[in-house]
C-alpha atoms as a PDB file:
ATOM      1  CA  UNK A   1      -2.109  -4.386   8.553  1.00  0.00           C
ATOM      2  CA  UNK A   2      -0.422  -1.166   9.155  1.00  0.00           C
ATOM      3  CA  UNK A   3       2.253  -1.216   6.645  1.00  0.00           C
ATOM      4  CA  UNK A   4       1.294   2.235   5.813  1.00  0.00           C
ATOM      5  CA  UNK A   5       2.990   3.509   9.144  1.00  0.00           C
ATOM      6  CA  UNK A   6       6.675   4.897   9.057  1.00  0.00           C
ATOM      7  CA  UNK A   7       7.147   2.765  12.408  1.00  0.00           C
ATOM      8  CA  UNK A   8       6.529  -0.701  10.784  1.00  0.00           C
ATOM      9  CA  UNK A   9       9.167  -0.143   7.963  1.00  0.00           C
ATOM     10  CA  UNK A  10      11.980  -2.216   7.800  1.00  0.00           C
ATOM     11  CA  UNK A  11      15.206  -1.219   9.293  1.00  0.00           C
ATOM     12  CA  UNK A  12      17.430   0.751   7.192  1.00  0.00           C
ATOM     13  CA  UNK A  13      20.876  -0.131   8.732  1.00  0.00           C
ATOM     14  CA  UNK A  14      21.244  -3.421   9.581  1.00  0.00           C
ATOM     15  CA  UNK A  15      24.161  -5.269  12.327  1.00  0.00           C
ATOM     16  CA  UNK A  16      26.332  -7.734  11.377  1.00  0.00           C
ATOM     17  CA  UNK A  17      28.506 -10.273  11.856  1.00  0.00           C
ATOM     18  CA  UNK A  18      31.271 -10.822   9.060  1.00  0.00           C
ATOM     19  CA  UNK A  19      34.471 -12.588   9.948  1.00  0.00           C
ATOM     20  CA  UNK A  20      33.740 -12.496  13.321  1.00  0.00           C
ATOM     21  CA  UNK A  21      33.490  -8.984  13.339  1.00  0.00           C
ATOM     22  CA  UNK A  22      30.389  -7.157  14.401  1.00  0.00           C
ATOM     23  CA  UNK A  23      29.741  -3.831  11.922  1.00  0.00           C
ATOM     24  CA  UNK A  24      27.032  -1.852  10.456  1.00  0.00           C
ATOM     25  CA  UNK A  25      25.429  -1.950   6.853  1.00  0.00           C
ATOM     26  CA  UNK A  26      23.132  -0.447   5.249  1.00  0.00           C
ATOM     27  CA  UNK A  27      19.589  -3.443   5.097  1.00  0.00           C
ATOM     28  CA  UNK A  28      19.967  -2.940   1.321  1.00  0.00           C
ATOM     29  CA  UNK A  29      23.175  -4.479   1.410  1.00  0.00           C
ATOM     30  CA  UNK A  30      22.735  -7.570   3.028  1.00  0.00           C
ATOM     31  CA  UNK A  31      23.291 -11.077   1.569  1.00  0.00           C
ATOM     32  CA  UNK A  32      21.810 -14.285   1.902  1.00  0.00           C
ATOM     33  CA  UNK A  33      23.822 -16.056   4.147  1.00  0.00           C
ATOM     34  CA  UNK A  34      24.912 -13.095   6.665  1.00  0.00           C
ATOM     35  CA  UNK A  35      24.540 -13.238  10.204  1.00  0.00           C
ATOM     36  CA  UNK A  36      22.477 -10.244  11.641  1.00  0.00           C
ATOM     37  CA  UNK A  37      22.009  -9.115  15.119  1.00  0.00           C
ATOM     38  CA  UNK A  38      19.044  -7.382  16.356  1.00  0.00           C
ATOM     39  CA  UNK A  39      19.261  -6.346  19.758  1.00  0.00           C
ATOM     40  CA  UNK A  40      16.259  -5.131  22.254  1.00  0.00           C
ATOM     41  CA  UNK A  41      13.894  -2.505  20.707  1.00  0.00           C
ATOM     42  CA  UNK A  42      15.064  -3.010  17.284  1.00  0.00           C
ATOM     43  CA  UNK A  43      13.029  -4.145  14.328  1.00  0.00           C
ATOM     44  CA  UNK A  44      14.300  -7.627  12.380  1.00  0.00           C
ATOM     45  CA  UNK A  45      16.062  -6.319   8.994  1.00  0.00           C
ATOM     46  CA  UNK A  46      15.774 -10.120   7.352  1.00  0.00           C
ATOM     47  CA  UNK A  47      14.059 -12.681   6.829  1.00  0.00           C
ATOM     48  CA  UNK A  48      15.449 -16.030   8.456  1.00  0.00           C
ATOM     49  CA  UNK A  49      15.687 -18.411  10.940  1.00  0.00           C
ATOM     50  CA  UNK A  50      17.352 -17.588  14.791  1.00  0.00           C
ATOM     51  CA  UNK A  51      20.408 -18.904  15.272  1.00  0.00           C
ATOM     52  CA  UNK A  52      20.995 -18.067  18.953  1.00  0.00           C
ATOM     53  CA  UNK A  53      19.436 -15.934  21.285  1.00  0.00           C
ATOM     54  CA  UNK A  54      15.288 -16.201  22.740  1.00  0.00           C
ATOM     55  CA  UNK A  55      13.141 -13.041  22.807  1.00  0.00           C
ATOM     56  CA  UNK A  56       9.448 -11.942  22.159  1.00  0.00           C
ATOM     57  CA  UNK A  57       8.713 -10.765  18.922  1.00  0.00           C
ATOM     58  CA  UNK A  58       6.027  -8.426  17.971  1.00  0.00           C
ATOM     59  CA  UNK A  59       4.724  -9.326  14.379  1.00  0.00           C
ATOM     60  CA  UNK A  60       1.068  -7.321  14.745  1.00  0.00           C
ATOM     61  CA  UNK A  61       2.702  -5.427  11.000  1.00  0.00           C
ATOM     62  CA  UNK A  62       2.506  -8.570   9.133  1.00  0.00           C
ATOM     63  CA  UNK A  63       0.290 -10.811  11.026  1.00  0.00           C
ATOM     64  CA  UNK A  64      -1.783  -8.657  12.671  1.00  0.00           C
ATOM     65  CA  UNK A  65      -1.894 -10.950  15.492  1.00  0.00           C
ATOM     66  CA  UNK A  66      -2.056  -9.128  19.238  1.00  0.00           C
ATOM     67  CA  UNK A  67       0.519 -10.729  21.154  1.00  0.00           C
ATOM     68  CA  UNK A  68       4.443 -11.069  20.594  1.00  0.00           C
ATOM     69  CA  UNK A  69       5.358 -14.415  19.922  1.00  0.00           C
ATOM     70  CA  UNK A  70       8.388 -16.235  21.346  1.00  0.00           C
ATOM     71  CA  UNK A  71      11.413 -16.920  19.572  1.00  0.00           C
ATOM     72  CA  UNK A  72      14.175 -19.268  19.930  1.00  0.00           C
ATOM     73  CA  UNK A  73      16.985 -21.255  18.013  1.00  0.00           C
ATOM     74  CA  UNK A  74      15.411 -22.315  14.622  1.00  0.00           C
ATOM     75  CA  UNK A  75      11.936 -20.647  14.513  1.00  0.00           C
ATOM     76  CA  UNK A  76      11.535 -18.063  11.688  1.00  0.00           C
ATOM     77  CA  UNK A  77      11.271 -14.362  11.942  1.00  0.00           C
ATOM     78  CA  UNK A  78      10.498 -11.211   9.728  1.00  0.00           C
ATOM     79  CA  UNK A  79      11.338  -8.177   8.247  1.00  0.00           C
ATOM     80  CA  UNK A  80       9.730  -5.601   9.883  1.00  0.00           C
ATOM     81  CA  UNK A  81       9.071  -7.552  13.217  1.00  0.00           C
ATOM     82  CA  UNK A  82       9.904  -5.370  16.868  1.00  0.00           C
ATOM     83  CA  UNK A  83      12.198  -7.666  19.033  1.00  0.00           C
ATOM     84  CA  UNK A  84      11.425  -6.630  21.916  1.00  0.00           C
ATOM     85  CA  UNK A  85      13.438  -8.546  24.790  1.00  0.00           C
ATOM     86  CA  UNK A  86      16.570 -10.370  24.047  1.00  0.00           C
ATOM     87  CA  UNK A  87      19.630  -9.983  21.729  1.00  0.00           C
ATOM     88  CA  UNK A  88      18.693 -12.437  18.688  1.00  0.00           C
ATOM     89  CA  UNK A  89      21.249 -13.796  15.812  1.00  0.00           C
ATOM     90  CA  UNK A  90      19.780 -14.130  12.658  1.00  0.00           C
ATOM     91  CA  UNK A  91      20.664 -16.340   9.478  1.00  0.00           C
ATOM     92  CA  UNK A  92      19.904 -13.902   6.740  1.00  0.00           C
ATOM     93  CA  UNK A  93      17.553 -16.234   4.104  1.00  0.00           C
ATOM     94  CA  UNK A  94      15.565 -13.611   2.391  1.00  0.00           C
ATOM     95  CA  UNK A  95      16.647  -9.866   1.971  1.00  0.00           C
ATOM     96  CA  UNK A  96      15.261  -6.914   0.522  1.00  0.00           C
ATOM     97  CA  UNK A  97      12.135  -7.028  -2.212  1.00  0.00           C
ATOM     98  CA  UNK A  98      12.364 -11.109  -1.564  1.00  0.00           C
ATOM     99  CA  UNK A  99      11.029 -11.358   2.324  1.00  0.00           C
ATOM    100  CA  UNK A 100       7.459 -11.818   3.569  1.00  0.00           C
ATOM    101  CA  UNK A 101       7.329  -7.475   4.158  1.00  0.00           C
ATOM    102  CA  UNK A 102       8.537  -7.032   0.396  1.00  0.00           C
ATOM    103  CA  UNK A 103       6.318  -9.400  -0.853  1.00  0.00           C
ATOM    104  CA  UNK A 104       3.239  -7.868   0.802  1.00  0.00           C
ATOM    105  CA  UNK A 105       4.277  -4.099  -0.465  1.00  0.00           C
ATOM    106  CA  UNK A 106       4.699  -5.759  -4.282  1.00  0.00           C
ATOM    107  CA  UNK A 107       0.705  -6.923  -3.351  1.00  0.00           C
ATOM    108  CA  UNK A 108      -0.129  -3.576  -2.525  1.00  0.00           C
ATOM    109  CA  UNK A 109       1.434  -1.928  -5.240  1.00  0.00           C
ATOM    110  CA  UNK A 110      -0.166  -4.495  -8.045  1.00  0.00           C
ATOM    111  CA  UNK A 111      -3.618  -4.305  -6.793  1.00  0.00           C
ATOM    112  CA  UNK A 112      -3.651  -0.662  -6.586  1.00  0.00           C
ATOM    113  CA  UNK A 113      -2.400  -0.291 -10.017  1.00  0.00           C
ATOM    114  CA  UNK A 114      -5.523  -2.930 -11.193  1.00  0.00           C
ATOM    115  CA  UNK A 115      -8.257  -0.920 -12.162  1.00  0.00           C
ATOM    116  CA  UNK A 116     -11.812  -2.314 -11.332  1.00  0.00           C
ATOM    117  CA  UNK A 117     -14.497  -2.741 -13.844  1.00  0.00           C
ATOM    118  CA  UNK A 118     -16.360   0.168 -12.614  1.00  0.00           C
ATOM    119  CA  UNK A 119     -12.604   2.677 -12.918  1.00  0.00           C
ATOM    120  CA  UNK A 120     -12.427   1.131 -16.316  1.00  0.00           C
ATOM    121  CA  UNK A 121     -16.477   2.024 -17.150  1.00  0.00           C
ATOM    122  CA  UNK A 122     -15.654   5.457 -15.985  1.00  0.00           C
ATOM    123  CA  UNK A 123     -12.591   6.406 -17.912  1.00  0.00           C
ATOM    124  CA  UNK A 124     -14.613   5.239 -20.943  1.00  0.00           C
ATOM    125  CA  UNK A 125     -17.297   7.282 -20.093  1.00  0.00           C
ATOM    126  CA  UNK A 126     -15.416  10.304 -19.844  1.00  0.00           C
ATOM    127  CA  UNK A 127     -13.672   9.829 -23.103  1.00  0.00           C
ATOM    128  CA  UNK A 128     -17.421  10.628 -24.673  1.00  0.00           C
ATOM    129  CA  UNK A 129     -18.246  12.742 -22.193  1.00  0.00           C
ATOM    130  CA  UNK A 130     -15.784  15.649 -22.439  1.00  0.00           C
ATOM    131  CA  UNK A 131     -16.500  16.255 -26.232  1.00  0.00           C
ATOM    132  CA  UNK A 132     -20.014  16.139 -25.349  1.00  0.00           C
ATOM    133  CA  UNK A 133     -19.486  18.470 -22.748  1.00  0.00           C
ATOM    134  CA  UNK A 134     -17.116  21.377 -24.665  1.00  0.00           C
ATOM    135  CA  UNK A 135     -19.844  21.281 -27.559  1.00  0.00           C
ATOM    136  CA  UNK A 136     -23.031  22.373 -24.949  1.00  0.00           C
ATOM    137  CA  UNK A 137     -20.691  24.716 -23.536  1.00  0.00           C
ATOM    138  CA  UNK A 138     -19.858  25.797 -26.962  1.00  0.00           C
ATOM    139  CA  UNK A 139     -23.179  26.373 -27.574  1.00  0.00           C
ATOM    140  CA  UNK A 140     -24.349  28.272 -24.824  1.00  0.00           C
ATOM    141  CA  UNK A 141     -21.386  30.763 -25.664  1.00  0.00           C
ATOM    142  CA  UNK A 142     -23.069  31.403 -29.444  1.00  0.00           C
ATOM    143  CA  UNK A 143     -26.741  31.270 -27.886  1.00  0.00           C
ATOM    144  CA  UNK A 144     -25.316  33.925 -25.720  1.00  0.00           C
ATOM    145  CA  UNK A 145     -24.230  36.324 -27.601  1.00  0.00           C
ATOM    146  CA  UNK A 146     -26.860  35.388 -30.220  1.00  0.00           C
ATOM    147  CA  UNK A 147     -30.116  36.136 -27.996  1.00  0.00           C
ATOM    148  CA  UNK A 148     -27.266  39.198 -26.790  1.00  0.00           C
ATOM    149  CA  UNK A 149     -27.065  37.810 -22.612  1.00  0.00           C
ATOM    150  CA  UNK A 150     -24.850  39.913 -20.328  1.00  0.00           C
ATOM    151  CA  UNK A 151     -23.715  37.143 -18.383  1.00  0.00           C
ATOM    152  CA  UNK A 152     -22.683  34.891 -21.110  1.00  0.00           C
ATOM    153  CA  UNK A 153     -19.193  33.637 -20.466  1.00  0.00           C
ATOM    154  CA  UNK A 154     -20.547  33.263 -16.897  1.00  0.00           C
ATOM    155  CA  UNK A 155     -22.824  30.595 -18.071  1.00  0.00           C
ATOM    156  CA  UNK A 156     -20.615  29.236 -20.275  1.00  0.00           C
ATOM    157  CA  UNK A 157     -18.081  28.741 -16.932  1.00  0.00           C
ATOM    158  CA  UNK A 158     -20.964  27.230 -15.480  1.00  0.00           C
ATOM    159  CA  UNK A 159     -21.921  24.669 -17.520  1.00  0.00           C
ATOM    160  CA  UNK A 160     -18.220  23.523 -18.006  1.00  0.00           C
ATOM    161  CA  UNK A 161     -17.597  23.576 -13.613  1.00  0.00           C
ATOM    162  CA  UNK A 162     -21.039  21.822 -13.497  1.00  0.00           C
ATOM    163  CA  UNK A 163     -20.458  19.201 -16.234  1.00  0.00           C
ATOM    164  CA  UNK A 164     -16.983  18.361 -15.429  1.00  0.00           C
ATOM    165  CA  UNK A 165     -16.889  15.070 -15.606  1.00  0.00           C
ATOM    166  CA  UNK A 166     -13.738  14.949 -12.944  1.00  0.00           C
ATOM    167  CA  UNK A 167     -16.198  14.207 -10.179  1.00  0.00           C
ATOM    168  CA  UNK A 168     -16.307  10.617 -12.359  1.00  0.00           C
ATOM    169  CA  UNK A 169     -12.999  10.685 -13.574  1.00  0.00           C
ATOM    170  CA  UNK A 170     -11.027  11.008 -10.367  1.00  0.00           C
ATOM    171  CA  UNK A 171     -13.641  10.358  -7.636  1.00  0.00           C
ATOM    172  CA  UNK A 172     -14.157   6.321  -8.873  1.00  0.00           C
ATOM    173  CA  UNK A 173     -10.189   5.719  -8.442  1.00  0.00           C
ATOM    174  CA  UNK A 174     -10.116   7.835  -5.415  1.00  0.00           C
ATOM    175  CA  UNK A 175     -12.461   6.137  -3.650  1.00  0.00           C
ATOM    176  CA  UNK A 176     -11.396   2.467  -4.170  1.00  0.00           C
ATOM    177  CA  UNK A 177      -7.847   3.847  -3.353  1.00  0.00           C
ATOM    178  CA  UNK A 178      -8.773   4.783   0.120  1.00  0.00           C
ATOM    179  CA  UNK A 179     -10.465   1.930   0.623  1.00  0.00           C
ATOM    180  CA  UNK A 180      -7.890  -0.657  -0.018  1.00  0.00           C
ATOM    181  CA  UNK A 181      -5.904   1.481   2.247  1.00  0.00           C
ATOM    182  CA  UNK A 182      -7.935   1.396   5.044  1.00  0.00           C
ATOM    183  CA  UNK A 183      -8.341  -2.057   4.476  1.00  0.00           C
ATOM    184  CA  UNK A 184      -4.904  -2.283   4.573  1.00  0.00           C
ATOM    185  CA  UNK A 185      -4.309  -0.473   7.630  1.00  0.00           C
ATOM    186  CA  UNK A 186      -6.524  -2.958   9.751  1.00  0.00           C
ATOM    187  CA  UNK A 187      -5.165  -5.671   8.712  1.00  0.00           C
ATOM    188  CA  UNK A 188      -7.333  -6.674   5.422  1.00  0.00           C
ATOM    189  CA  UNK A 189      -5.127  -7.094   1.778  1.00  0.00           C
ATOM    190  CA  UNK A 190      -7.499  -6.620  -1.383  1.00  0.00           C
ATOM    191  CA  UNK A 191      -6.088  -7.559  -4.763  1.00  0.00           C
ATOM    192  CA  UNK A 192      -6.904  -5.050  -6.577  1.00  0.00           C
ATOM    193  CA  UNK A 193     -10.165  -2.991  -7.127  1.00  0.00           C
ATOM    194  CA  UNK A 194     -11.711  -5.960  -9.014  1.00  0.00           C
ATOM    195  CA  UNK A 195     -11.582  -8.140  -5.663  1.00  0.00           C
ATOM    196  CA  UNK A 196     -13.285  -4.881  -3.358  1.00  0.00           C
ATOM    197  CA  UNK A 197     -16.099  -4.648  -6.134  1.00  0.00           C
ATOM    198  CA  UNK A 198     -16.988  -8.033  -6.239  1.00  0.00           C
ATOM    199  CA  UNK A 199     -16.909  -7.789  -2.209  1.00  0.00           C
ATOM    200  CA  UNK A 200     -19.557  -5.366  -2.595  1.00  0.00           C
ATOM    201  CA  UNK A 201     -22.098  -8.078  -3.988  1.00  0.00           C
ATOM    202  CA  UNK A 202     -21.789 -10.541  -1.110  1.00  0.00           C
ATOM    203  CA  UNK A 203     -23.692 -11.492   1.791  1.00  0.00           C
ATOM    204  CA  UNK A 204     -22.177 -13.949   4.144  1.00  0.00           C
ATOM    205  CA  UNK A 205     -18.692 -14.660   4.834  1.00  0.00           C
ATOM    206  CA  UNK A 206     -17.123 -18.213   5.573  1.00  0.00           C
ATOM    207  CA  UNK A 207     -14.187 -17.783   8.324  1.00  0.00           C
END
């Protein structure tokens, strides 16, 4: 699912009709209840049922399926979706954080801020690690001048760059990251890095 892409974001101004009279408002500002009119080449700003009008919709962002579908006079359609044909009038049901789109991006959002068991073994790790870390570096800085080395706040550098435990720290949360975005990006939601870790340990897949 690409909903990383600019072009599968919801409309920002949305058309319609109030008192019979046709004007423009910003999506955010749309109630339940309005009537809004997406003509060709325009992407659906609500979630809700037509009202009049047939068209072809594209709805690859949130279904990921291939085709457009076609749309009449009481079938759904969603935020985000490309009408692609026909003028469409729309009964405004869900708006804003509330339709299927917002719903999915709130999914996103929560299972990137869950930390996996594996983030959560690392950032314990590194807690003990650091400490451990300044106190050989401390070392080698009194061995150095001790045994009188020219070169000693070079090796002292080294050993901190080498044991840095940032490889740990920010390469485990980096990594899932990416992958739930990819994931995302072809179509594939993961809740959270929990879910991709237990993936990880399975062998066959029921469709």
């Amino acid at each position: 699912m690409p909903l990383a892409g600019c072009s599968n974001r919801p409309p920002r101004i949305a058309r319609v009709r109030r008192d019979g009279v046709e004007c423009e408002v910003p999506a955010a500002e749309v109630v339940i209840g309005d009537l809004v009119i997406v003509r060709p080449g325009e992407r659906i700003p609500v979630d809700g049922p037509v009202v009049a009008g047939r068209s072809t919709v594209d709805q690859a962002a949130l279904t990921g399926e291939s085709a457009p579908i076609d749309k009449g006079p009481g079938e759904p359609v969603y935020t985000g979706s490309l009408n692609q044909f026909g003028v469409l009038e729309i009964e405004a049901e869900k708006v804003g954080h509330e339709t299927t789109f917002g719903q999915v991006l709130r999914l996103v959002g929560e299972a990137q801020r869950r930390k996996a068991p594996l983030e959560r073994t690392a950032d314990r790790l590194a807690r003990y690690f650091l400490p451990v870390v300044e106190i050989v570096a401390g070392l080698t800085l009194a061995a150095g001048y001790w045994f009188g080395w020219a070169d000693v706040w070079l090796r002292t550098v080294a050993v901190l760059v080498v044991a840095c435990p940032c490889a740990l720290v920010l390469a485990t949360p980096a990594a899932i990251l990416a992958s739930m975005a990819w994931l995302a990006r072809h179509g594939v939601l993961i809740k959270g890095g929990a879910a991709l870790e237990r993936l990880a340990e399975c062998d066959n897949l029921r469709l």
